[in-house]
C-alpha atoms as a PDB file:
ATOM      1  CA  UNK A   1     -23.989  -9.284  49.577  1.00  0.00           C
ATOM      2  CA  UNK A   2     -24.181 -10.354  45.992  1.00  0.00           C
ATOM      3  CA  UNK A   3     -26.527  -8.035  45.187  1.00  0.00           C
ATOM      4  CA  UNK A   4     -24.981  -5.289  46.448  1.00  0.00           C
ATOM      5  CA  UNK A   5     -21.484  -6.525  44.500  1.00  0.00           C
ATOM      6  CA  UNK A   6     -23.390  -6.357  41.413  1.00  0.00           C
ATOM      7  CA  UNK A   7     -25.002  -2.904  42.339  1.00  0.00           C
ATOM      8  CA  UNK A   8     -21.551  -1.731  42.733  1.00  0.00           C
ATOM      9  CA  UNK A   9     -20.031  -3.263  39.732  1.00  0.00           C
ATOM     10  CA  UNK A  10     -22.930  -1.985  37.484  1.00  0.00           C
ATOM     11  CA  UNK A  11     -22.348   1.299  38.770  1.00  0.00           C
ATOM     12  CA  UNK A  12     -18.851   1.053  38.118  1.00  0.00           C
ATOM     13  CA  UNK A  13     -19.245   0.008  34.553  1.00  0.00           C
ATOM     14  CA  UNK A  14     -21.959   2.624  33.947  1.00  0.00           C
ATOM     15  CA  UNK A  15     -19.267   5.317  35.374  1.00  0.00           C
ATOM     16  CA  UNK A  16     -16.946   4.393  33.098  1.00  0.00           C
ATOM     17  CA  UNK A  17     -18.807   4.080  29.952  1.00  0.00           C
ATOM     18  CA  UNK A  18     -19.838   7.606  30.592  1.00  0.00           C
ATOM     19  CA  UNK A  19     -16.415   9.180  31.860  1.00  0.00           C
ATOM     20  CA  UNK A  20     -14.828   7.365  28.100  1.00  0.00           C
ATOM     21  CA  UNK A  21     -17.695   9.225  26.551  1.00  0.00           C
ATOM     22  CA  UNK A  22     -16.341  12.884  27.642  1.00  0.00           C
ATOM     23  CA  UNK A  23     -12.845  11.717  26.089  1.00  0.00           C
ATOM     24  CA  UNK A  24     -13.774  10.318  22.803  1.00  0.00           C
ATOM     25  CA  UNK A  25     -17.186   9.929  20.725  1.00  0.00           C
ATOM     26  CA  UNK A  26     -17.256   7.451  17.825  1.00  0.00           C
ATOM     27  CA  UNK A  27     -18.323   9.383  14.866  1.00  0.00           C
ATOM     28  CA  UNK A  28     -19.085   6.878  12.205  1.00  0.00           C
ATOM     29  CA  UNK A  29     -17.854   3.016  12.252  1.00  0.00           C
ATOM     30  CA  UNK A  30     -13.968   3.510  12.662  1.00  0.00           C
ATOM     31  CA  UNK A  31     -12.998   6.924  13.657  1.00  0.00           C
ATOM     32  CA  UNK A  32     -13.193   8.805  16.881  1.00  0.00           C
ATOM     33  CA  UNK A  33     -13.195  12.034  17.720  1.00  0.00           C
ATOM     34  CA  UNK A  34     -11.381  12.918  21.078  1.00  0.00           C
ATOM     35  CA  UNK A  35     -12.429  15.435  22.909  1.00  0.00           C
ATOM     36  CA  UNK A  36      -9.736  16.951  26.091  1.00  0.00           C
ATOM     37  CA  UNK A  37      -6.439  15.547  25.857  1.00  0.00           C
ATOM     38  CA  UNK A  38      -4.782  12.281  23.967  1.00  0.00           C
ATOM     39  CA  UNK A  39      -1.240  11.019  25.604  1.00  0.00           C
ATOM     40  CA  UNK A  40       1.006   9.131  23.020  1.00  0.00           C
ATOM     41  CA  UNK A  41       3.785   7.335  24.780  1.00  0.00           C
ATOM     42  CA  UNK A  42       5.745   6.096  22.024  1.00  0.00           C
ATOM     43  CA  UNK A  43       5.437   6.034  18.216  1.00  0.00           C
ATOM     44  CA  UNK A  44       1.693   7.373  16.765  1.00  0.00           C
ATOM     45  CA  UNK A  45       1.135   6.175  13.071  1.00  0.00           C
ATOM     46  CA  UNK A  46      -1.264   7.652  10.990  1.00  0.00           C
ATOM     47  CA  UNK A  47      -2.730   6.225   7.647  1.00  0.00           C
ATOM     48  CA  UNK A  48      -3.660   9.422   5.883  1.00  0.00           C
ATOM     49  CA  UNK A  49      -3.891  13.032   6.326  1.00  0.00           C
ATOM     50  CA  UNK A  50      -3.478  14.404   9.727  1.00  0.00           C
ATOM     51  CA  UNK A  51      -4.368  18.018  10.462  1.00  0.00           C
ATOM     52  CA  UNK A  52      -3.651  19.762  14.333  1.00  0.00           C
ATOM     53  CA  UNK A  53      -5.054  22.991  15.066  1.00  0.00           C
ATOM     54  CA  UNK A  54      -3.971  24.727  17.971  1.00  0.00           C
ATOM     55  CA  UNK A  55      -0.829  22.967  18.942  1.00  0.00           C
ATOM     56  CA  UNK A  56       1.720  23.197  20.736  1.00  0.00           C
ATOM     57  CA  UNK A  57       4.905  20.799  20.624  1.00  0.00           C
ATOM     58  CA  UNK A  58       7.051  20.003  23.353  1.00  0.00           C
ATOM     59  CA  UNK A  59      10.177  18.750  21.621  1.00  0.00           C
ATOM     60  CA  UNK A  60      12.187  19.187  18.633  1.00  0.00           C
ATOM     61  CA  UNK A  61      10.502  18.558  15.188  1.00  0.00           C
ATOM     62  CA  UNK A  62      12.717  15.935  13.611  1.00  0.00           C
ATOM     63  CA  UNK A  63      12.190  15.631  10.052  1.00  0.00           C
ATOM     64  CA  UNK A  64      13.389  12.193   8.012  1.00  0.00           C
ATOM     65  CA  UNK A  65      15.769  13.553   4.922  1.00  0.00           C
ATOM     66  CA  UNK A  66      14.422  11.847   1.407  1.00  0.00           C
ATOM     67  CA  UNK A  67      17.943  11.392  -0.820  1.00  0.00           C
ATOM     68  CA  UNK A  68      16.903  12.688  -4.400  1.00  0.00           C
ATOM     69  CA  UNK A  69      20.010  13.036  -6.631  1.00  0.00           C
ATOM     70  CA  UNK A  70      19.871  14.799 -10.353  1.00  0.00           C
ATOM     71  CA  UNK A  71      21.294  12.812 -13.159  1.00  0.00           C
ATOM     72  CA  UNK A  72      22.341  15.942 -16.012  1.00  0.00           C
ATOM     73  CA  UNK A  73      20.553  16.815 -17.791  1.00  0.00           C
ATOM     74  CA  UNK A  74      17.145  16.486 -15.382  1.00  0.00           C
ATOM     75  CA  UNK A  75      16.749  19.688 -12.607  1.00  0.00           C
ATOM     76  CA  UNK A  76      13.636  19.009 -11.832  1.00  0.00           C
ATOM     77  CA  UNK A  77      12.654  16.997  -8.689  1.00  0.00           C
ATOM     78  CA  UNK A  78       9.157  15.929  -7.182  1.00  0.00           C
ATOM     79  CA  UNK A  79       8.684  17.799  -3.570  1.00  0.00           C
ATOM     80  CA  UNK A  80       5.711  15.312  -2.762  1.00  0.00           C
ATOM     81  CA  UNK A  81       5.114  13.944   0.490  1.00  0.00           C
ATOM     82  CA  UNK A  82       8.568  15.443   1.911  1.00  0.00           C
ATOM     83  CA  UNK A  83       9.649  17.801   4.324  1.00  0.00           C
ATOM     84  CA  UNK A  84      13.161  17.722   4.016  1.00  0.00           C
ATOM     85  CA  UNK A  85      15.580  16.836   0.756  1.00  0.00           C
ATOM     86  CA  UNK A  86      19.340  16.142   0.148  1.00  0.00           C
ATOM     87  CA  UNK A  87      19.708  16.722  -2.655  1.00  0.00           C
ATOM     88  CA  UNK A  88      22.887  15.456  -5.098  1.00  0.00           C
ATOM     89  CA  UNK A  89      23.722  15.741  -8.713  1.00  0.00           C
ATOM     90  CA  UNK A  90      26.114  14.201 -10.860  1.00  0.00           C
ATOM     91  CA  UNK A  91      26.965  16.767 -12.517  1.00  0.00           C
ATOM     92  CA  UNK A  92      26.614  21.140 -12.276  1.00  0.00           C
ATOM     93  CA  UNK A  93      23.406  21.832 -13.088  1.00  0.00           C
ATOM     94  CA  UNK A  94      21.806  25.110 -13.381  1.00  0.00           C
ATOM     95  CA  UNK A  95      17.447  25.564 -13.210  1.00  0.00           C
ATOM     96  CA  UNK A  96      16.848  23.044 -10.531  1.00  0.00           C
ATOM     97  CA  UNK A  97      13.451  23.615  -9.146  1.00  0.00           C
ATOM     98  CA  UNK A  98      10.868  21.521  -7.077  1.00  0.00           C
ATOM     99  CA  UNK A  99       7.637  19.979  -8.720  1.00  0.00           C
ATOM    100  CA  UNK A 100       4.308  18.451  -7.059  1.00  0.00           C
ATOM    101  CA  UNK A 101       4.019  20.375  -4.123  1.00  0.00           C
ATOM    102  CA  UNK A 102       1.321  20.668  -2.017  1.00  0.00           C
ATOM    103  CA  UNK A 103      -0.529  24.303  -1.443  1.00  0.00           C
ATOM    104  CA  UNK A 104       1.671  26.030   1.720  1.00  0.00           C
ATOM    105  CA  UNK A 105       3.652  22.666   1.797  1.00  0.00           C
ATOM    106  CA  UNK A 106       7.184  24.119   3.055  1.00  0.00           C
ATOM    107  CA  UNK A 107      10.557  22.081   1.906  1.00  0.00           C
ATOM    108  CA  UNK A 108      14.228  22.641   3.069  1.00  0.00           C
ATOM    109  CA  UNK A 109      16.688  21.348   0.389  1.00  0.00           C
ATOM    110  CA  UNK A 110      20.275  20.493   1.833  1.00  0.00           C
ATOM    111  CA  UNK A 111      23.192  19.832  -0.327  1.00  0.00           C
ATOM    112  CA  UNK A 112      24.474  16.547  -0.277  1.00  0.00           C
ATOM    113  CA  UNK A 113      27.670  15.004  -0.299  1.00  0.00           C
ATOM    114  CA  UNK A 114      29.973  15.317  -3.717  1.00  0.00           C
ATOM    115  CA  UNK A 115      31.481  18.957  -5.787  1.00  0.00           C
ATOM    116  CA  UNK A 116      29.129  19.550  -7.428  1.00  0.00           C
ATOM    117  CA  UNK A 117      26.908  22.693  -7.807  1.00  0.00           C
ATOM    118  CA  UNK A 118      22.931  22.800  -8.293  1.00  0.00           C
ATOM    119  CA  UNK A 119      21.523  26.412  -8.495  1.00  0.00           C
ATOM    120  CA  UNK A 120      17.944  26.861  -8.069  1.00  0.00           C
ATOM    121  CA  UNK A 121      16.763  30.363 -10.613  1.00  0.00           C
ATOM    122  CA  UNK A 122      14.583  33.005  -9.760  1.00  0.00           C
ATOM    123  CA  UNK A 123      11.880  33.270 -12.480  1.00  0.00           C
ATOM    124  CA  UNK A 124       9.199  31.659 -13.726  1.00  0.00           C
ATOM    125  CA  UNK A 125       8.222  28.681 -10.935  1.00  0.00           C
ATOM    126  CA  UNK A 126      10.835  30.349  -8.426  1.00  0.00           C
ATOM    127  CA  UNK A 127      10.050  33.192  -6.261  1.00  0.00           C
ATOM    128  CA  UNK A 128      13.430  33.559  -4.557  1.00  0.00           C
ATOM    129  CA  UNK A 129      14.536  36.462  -4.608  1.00  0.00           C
ATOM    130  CA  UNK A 130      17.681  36.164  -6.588  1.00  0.00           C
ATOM    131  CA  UNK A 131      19.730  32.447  -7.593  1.00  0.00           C
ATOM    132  CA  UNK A 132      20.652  30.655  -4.936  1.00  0.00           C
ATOM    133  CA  UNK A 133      23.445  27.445  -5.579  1.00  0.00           C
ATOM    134  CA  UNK A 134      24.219  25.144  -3.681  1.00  0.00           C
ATOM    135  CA  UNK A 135      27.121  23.196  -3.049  1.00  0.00           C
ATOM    136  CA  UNK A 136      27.970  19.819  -2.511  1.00  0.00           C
ATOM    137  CA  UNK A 137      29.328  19.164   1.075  1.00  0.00           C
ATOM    138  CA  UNK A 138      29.180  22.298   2.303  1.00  0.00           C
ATOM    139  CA  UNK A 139      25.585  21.979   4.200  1.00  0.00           C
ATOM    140  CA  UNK A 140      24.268  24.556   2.027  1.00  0.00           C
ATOM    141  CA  UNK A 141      20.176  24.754   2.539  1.00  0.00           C
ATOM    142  CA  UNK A 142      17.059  26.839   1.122  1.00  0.00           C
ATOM    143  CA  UNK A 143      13.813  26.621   2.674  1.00  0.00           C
ATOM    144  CA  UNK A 144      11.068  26.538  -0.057  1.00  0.00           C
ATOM    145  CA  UNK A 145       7.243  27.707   0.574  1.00  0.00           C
ATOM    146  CA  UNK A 146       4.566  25.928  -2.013  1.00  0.00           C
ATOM    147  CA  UNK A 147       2.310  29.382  -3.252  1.00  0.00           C
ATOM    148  CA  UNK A 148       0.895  27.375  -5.739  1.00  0.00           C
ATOM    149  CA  UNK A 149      -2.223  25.213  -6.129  1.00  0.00           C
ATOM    150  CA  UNK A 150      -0.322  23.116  -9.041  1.00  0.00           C
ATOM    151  CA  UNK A 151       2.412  22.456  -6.550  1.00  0.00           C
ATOM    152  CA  UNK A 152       5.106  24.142  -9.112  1.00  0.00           C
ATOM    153  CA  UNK A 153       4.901  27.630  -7.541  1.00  0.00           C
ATOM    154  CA  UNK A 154       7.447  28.179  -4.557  1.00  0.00           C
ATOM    155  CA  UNK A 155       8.823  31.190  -2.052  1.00  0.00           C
ATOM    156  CA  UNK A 156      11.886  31.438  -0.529  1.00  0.00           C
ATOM    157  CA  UNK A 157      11.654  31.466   2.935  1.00  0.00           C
ATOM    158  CA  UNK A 158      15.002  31.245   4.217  1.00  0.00           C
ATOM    159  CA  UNK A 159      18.575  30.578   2.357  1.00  0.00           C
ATOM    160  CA  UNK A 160      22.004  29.624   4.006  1.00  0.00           C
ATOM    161  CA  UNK A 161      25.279  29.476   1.606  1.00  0.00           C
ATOM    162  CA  UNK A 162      28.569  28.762   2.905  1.00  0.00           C
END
């Protein structure tokens, strides 16, 4: 009977080492590669760079505002490692653009709270199609596409002014 227990149990093992093989391979000493499908229930956290090809998402993209806010006479504002900026200035300021983008990073900007006015110019690093301000606390909001290997080239992609 024991024999045929550990029969069994070696079997098992053997099974199982082989079906976690079709799921995942390890490719050098700390990463895998997963092969079918990977089930997060809960929070994922990632160290670095993550790129997805061929996805498709089942829920709403929820994006974490970054608060940057312009003290006159500065209208420039770093764009890295964000997705979405509320943006605030003490002051009107005219010339605002983003700096140290990422190649086809895309930004939205979203006016924050205050009165004042920020207007972003078409020319030089702008590609907008024609000056777009926006307000304070009126959810104004431009959608920005990186064209630009520097990371100081950008496209409009959308605009919304109240």
């Amino acid at each position: 009977m024991k024999k045929k227990l550990i029969i069994v149990f070696g079997f098992l093992a053997i099974a199982c080492v082989a079906m976690a093989a079709t799921y995942f391979q390890k490719v050098e000493p700390n990463n895998m590669l997963f092969k079918g499908k990977v089930d997060v229930d809960g929070a994922a956290t990632f160290a670095s760079t993550v790129g997805i090809t061929g996805t498709t998402t089942q829920g709403p993209l929820v994006l974490t505002a970054s608060a940057v806010a312009l003290t006159s006479p500065t209208v420039t504002f770093s764009a890295a490692n964000k997705g979405l900026i509320t943006l605030t200035s003490d002051a009107n300021l005219t010339g605002i653009y983003p700096t140290g983008g990422t190649l086809n990073q895309v930004i939205t900007i979203i006016s924050g709270t205050g009165s004042n006015t920020m207007r972003l110019d078409d020319g030089t690093s702008m590609s907008i199609g024609a000056n777009v301000t926006l307000t304070e606390a009126q959810n104004d909001a431009i959608t920005l596409l990186c064209n630009e290997a520097d990371g100081d080239g950008w496209l409009a992609v959308s605009a919304h002014d109240n």
